[in-house]
N, C-alpha and C. Protein backbone atom coordinates (compact mmCIF):
# COMPACT_ATOMS: atom_id res chain seq x y z
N UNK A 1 -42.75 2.31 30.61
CA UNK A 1 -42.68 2.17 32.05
C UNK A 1 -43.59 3.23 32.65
N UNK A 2 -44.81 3.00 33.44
CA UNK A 2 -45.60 3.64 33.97
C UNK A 2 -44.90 3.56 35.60
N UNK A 3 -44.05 5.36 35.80
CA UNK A 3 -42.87 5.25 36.75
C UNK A 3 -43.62 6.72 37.81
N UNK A 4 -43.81 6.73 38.58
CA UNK A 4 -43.86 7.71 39.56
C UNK A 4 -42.68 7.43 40.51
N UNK A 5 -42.07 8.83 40.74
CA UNK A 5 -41.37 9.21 41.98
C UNK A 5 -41.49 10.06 43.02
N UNK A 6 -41.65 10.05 43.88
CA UNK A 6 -41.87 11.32 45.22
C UNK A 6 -40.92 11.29 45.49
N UNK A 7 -40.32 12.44 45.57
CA UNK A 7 -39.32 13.06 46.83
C UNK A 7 -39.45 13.58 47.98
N UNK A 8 -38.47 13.93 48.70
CA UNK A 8 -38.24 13.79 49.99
C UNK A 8 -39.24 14.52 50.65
N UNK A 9 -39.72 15.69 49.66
CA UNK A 9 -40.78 16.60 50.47
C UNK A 9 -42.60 15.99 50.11
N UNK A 10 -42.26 14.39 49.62
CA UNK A 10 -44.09 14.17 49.70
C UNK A 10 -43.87 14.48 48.11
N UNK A 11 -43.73 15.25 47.68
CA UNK A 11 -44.57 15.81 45.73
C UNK A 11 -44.02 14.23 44.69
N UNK A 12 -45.05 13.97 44.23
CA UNK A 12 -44.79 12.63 43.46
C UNK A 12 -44.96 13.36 42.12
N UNK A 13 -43.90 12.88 41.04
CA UNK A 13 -43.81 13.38 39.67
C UNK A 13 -44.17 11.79 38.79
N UNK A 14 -44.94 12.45 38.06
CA UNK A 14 -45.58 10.87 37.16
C UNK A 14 -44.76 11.11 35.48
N UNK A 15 -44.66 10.14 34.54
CA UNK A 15 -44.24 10.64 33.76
C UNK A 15 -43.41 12.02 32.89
N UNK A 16 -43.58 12.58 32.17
CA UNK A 16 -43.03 13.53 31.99
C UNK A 16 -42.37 14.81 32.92
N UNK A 17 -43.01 14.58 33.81
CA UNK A 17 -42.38 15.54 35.00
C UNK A 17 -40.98 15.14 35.65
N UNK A 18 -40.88 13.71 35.19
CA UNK A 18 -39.89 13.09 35.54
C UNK A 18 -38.89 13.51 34.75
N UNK A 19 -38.91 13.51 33.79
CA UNK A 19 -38.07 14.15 32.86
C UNK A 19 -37.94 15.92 32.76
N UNK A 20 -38.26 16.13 33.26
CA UNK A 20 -38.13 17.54 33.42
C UNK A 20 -37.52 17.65 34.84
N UNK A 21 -37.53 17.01 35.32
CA UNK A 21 -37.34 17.33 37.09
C UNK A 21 -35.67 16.33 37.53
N UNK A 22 -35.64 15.34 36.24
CA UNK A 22 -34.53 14.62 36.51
C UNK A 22 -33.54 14.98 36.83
N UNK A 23 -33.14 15.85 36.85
CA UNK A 23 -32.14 16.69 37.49
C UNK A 23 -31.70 17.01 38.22
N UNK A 24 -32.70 16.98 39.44
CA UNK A 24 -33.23 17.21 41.36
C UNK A 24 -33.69 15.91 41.50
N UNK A 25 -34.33 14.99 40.79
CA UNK A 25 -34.69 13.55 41.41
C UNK A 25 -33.38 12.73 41.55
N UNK A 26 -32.65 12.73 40.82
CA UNK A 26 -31.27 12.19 39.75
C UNK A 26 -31.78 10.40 39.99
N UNK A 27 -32.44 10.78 39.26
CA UNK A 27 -33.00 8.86 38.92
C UNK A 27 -31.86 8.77 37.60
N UNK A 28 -31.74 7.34 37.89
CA UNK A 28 -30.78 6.41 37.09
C UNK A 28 -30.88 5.47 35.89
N UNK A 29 -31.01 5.55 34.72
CA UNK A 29 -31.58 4.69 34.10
C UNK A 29 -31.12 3.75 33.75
N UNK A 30 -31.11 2.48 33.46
CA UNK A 30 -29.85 1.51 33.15
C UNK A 30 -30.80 0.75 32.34
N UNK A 31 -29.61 -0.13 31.69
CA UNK A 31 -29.95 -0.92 30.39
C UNK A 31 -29.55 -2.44 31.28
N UNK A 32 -29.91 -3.68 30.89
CA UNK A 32 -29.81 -4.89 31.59
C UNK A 32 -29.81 -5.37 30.38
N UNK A 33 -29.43 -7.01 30.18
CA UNK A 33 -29.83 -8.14 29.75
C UNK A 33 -30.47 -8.23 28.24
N UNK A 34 -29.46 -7.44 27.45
CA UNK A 34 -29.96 -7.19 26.14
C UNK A 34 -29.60 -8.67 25.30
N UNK A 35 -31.02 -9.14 24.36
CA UNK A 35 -31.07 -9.89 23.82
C UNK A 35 -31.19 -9.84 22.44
N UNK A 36 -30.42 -10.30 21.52
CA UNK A 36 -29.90 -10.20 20.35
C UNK A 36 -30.99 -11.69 19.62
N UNK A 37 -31.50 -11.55 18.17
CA UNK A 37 -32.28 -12.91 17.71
C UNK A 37 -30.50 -13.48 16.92
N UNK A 38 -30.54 -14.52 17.21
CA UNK A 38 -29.19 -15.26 16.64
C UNK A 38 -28.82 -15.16 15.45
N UNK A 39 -30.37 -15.49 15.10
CA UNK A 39 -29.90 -15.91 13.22
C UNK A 39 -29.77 -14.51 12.49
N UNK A 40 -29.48 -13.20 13.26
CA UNK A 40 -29.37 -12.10 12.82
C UNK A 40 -28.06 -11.39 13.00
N UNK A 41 -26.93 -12.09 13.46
CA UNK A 41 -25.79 -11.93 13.68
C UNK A 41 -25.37 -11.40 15.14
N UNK A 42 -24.69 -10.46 15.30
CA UNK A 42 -24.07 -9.39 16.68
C UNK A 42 -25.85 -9.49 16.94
N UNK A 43 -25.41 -9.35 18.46
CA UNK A 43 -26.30 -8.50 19.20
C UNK A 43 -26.06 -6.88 19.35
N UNK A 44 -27.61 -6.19 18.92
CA UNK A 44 -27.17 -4.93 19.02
C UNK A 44 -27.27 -3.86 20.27
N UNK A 45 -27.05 -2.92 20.29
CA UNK A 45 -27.31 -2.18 21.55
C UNK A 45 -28.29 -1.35 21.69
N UNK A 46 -28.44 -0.80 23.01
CA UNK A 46 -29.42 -0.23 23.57
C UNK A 46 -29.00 1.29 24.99
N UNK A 47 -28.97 2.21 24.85
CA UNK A 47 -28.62 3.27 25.23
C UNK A 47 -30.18 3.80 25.86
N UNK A 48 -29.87 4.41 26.87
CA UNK A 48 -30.60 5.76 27.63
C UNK A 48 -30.14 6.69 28.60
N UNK A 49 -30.48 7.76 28.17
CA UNK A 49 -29.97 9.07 28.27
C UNK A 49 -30.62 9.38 30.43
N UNK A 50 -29.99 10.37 30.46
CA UNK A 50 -30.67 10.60 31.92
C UNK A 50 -32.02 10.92 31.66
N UNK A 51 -32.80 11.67 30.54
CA UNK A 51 -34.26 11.78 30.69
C UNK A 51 -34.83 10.43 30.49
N UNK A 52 -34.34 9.29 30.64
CA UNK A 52 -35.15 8.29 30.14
C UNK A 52 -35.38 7.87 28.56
N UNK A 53 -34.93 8.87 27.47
CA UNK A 53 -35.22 8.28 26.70
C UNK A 53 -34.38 6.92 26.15
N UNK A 54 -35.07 6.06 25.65
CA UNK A 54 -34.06 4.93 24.95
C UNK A 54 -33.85 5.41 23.57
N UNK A 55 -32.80 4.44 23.02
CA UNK A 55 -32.47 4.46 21.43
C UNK A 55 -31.78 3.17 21.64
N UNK A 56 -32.67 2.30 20.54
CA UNK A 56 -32.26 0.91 20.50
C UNK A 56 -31.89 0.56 19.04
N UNK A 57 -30.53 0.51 19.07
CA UNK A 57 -29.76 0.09 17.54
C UNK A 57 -29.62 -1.13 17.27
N UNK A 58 -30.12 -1.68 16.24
CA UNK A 58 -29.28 -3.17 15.37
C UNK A 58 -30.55 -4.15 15.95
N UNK A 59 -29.76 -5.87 16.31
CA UNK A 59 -30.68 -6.77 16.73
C UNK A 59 -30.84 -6.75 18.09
N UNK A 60 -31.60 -6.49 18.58
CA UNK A 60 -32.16 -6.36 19.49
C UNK A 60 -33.91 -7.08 19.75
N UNK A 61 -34.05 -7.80 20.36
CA UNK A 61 -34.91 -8.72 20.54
C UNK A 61 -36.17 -8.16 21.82
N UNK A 62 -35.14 -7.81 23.41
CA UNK A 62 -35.69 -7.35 24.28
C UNK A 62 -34.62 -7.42 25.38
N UNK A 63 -34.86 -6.38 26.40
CA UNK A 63 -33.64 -6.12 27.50
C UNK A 63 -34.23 -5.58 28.84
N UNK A 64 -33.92 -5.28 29.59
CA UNK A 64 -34.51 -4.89 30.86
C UNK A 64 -34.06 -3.29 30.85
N UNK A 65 -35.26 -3.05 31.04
CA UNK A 65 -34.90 -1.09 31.36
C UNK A 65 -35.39 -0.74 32.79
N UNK A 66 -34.23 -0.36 34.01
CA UNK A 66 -34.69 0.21 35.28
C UNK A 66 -34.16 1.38 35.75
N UNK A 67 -35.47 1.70 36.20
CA UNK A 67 -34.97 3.24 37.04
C UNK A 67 -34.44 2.99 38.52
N UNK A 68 -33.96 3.31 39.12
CA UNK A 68 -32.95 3.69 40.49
C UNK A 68 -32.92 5.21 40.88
N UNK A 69 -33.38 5.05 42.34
CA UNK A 69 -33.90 6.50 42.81
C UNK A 69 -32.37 6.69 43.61
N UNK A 70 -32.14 7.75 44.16
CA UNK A 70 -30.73 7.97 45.32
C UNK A 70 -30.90 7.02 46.63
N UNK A 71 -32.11 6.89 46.31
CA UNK A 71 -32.59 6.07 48.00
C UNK A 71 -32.61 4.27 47.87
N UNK A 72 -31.91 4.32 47.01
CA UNK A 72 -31.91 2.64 47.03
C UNK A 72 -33.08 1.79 46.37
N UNK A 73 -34.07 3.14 45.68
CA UNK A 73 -34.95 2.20 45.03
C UNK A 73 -35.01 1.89 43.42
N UNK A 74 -35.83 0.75 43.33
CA UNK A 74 -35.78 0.39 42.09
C UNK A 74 -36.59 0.24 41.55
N UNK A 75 -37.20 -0.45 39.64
CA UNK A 75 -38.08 -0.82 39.68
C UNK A 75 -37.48 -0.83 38.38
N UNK A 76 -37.88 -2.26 37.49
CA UNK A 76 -37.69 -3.02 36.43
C UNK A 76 -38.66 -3.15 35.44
N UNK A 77 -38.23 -2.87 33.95
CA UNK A 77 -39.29 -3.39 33.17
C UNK A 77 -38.80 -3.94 32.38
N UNK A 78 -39.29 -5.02 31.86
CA UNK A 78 -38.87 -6.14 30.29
C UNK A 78 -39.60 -5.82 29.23
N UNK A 79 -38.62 -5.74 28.07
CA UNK A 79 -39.02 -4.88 26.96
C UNK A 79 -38.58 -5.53 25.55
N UNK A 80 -39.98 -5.91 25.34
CA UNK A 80 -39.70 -6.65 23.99
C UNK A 80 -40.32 -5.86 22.38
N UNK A 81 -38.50 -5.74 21.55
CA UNK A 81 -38.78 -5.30 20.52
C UNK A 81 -39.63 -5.79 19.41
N UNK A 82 -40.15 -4.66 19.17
CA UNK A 82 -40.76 -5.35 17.55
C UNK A 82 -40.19 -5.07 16.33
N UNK A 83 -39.63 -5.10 15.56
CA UNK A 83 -38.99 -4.60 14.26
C UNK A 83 -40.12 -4.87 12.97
């Protein structure tokens, strides 16, 4: 996810700054719409931490990963595994 955020005072943080700064931004990361391949049994899961990182366990196919700012914003990405 190529993610910039500005806060309230104008300063926009691009990647990694985001993660360092997540703390004072308090962006949200959420997991959506995880897709499991069938003929591989359970669908598996998919976790992320407040810095953004993911860790995607088991079958997992592809899922939606979005950030959420305090201000009501959003922004979505679809994410397809490769194993």
């Amino acid at each position: 996810m190529d993610l910039a955020i500005t806060d309230n005072y104008g300063i926009t943080y691009k990647k990694d700054e985001i993660q360092s700064y997540n703390f004072a931004l308090g962006t949200l990361f959420l997991i959506n719409e995880v897709v499991g391949d069938p003929a591989n049994g359970a669908v598996g899961t998919v976790s992320v931490n407040s810095a953004g990182i993911v860790k995607v366990t088991g079958n997992v196919k592809s899922f939606e990963l979005t950030a959420a700012t305090p201000g009501s914003e959003k922004v979505t990405s679809y994410v397809n595994v490769k194993q």
